[in-house]
Protein backbone atom coordinates (compact mmCIF):
# COMPACT_ATOMS: atom_id res chain seq x y z
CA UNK A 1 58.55 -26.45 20.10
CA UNK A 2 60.87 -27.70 16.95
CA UNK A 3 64.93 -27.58 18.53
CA UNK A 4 66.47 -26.44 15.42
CA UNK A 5 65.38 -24.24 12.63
CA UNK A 6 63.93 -25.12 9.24
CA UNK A 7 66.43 -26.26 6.79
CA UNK A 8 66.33 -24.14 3.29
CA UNK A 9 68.00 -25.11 0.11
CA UNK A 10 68.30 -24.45 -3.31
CA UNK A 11 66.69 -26.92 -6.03
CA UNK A 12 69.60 -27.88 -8.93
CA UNK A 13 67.19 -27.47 -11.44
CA UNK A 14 65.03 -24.65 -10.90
CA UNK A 15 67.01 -22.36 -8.61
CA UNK A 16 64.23 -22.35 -6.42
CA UNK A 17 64.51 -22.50 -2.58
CA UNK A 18 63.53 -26.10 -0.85
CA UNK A 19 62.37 -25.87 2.77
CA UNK A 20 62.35 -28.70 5.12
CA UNK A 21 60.80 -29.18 8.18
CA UNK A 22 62.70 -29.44 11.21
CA UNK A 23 63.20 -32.66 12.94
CA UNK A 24 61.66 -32.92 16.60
CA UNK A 25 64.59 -33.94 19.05
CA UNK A 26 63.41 -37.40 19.47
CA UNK A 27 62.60 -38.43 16.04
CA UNK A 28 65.95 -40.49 14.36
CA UNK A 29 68.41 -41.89 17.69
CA UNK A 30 70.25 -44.55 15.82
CA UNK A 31 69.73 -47.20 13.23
CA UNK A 32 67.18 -49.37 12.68
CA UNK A 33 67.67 -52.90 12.68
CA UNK A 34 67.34 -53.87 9.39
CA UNK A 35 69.92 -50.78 8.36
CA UNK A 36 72.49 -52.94 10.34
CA UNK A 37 71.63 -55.77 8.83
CA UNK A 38 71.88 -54.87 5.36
CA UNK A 39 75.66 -53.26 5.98
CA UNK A 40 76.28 -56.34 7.77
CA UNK A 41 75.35 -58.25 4.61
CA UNK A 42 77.25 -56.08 2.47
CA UNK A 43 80.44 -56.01 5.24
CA UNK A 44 79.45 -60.02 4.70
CA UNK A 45 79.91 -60.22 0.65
CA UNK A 46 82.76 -58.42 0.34
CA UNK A 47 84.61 -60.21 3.20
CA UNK A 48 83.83 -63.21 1.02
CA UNK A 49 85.53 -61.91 -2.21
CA UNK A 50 88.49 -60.71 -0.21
CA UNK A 51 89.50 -63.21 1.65
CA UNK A 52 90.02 -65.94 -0.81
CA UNK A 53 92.31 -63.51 -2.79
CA UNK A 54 94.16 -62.55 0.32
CA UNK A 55 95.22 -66.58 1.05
CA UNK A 56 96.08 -66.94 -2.55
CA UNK A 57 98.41 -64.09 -2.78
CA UNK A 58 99.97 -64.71 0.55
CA UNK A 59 100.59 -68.47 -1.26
CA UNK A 60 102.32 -67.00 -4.11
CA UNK A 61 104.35 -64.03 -2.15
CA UNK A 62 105.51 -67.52 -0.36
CA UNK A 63 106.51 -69.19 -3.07
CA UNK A 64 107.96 -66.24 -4.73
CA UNK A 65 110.20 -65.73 -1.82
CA UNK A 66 111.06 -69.09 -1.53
CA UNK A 67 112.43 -69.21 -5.68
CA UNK A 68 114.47 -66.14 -4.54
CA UNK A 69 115.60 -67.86 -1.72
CA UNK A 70 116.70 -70.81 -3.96
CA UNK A 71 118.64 -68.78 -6.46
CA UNK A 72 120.62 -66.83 -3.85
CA UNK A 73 121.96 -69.97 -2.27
CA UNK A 74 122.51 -71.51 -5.45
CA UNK A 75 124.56 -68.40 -6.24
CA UNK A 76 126.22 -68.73 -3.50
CA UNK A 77 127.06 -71.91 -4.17
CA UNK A 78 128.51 -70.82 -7.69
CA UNK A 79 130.65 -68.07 -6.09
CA UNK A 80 132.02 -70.69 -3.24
CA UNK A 81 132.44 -73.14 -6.00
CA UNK A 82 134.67 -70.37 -8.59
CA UNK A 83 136.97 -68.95 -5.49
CA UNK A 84 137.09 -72.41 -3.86
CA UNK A 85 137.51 -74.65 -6.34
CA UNK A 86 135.29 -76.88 -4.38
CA UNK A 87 131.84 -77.02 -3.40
CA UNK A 88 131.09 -76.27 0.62
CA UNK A 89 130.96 -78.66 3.14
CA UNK A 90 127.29 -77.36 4.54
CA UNK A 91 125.11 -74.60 4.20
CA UNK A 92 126.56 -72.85 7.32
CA UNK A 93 129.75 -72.94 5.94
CA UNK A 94 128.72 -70.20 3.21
CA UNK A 95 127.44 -68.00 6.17
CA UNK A 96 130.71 -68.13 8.53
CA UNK A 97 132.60 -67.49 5.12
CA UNK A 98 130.78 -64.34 4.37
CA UNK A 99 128.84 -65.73 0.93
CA UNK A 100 125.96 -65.44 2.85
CA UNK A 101 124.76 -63.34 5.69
CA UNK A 102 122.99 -66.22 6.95
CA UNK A 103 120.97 -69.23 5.89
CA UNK A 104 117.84 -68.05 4.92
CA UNK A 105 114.53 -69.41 6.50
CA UNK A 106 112.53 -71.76 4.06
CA UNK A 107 109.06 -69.52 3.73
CA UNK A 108 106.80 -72.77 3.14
CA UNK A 109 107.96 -75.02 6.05
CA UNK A 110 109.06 -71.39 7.91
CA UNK A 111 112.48 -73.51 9.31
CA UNK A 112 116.25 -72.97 7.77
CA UNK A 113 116.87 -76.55 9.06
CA UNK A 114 114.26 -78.01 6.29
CA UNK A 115 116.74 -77.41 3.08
CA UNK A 116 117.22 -80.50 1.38
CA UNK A 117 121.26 -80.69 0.49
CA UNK A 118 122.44 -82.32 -2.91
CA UNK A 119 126.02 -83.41 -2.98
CA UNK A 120 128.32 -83.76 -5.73
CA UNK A 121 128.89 -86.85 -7.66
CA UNK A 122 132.54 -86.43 -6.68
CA UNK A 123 132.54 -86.35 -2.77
CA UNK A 124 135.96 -84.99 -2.89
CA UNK A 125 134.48 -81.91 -4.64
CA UNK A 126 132.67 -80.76 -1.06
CA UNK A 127 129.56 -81.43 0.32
CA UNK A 128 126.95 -79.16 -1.13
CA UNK A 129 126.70 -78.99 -5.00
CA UNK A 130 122.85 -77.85 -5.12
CA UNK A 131 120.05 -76.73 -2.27
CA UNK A 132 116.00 -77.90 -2.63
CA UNK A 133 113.39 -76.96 -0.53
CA UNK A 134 112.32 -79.56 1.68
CA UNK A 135 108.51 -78.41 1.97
CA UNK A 136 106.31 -81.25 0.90
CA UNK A 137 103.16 -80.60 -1.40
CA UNK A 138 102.91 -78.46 -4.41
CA UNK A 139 102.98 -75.00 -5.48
CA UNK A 140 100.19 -73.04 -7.46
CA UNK A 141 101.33 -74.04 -10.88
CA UNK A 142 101.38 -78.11 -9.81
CA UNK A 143 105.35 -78.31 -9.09
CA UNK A 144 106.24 -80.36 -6.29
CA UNK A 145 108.11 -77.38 -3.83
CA UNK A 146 111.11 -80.19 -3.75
CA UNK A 147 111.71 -80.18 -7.02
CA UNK A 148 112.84 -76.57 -7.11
């Protein structure tokens, strides 16, 4: 005895009613194996498109960061440098001074203690006439990270 009723439908083209026979209760319980497998595959391919493109941009969101990074302290110096008349003494000295909220964290070696201080020719000028990163290696156009 079928469990549920004969389906009926209307064809698209002719207007004319479909019928289809009812499934038994027992006929379709899951998936078949090779149904799996083939969404697997698929699951598979596109996992292998993504994830290339997800390392690369998470590269360049680093490196874009870190060239922000670079021209805020270097801004920062500038501003020091024009109310100072001098150039600071240390990166921290721009944060207890209020040019900076802090010392921002270098995104390619993730530390603030990496940054790679420049001093001024004069010495009696301050301490810190430019900032580099201090990540070693080379970003996606071929630039060495250090010379930033």
């Amino acid at each position: 005895m079928p469990t549920c009723a004969p389906v009926l439908c209307h064809s698209r083209a002719s207007g004319n009613p479909v019928t289809f026979p009812p499934r038994s209760a027992g006929s379709h319980k899951g998936f078949t194996l090779i149904e799996l497998m083939v969404v697997l595959a698929i699951v598979a391919l596109l996992l292998t498109l993504a994830i290339p493109r997800y390392f690369g941009s998470l590269e360049r969101s680093k490196e874009a960061v870190l060239k922000e990074d670079l021209y805020q302290l270097r801004d920062a110096i500038g501003k020091y440098y024009g109310d100072k008349g001098k150039y600071p003494e240390s990166l921290d000295s721009r944060a207890t001074e209020k040019y900076l909220r802090k010392v921002p964290i270098d995104p390619i070696t993730e530390s603030a203690a990496t940054w790679v201080v420049v001093a001024p020719e004069d010495p009696q000028k301050g301490g810190v006439f430019d900032v580099k990163s201090g990540a070693q290696g080379k970003s996606s156009d071929g630039s060495a990270y250090g010379d930033w």
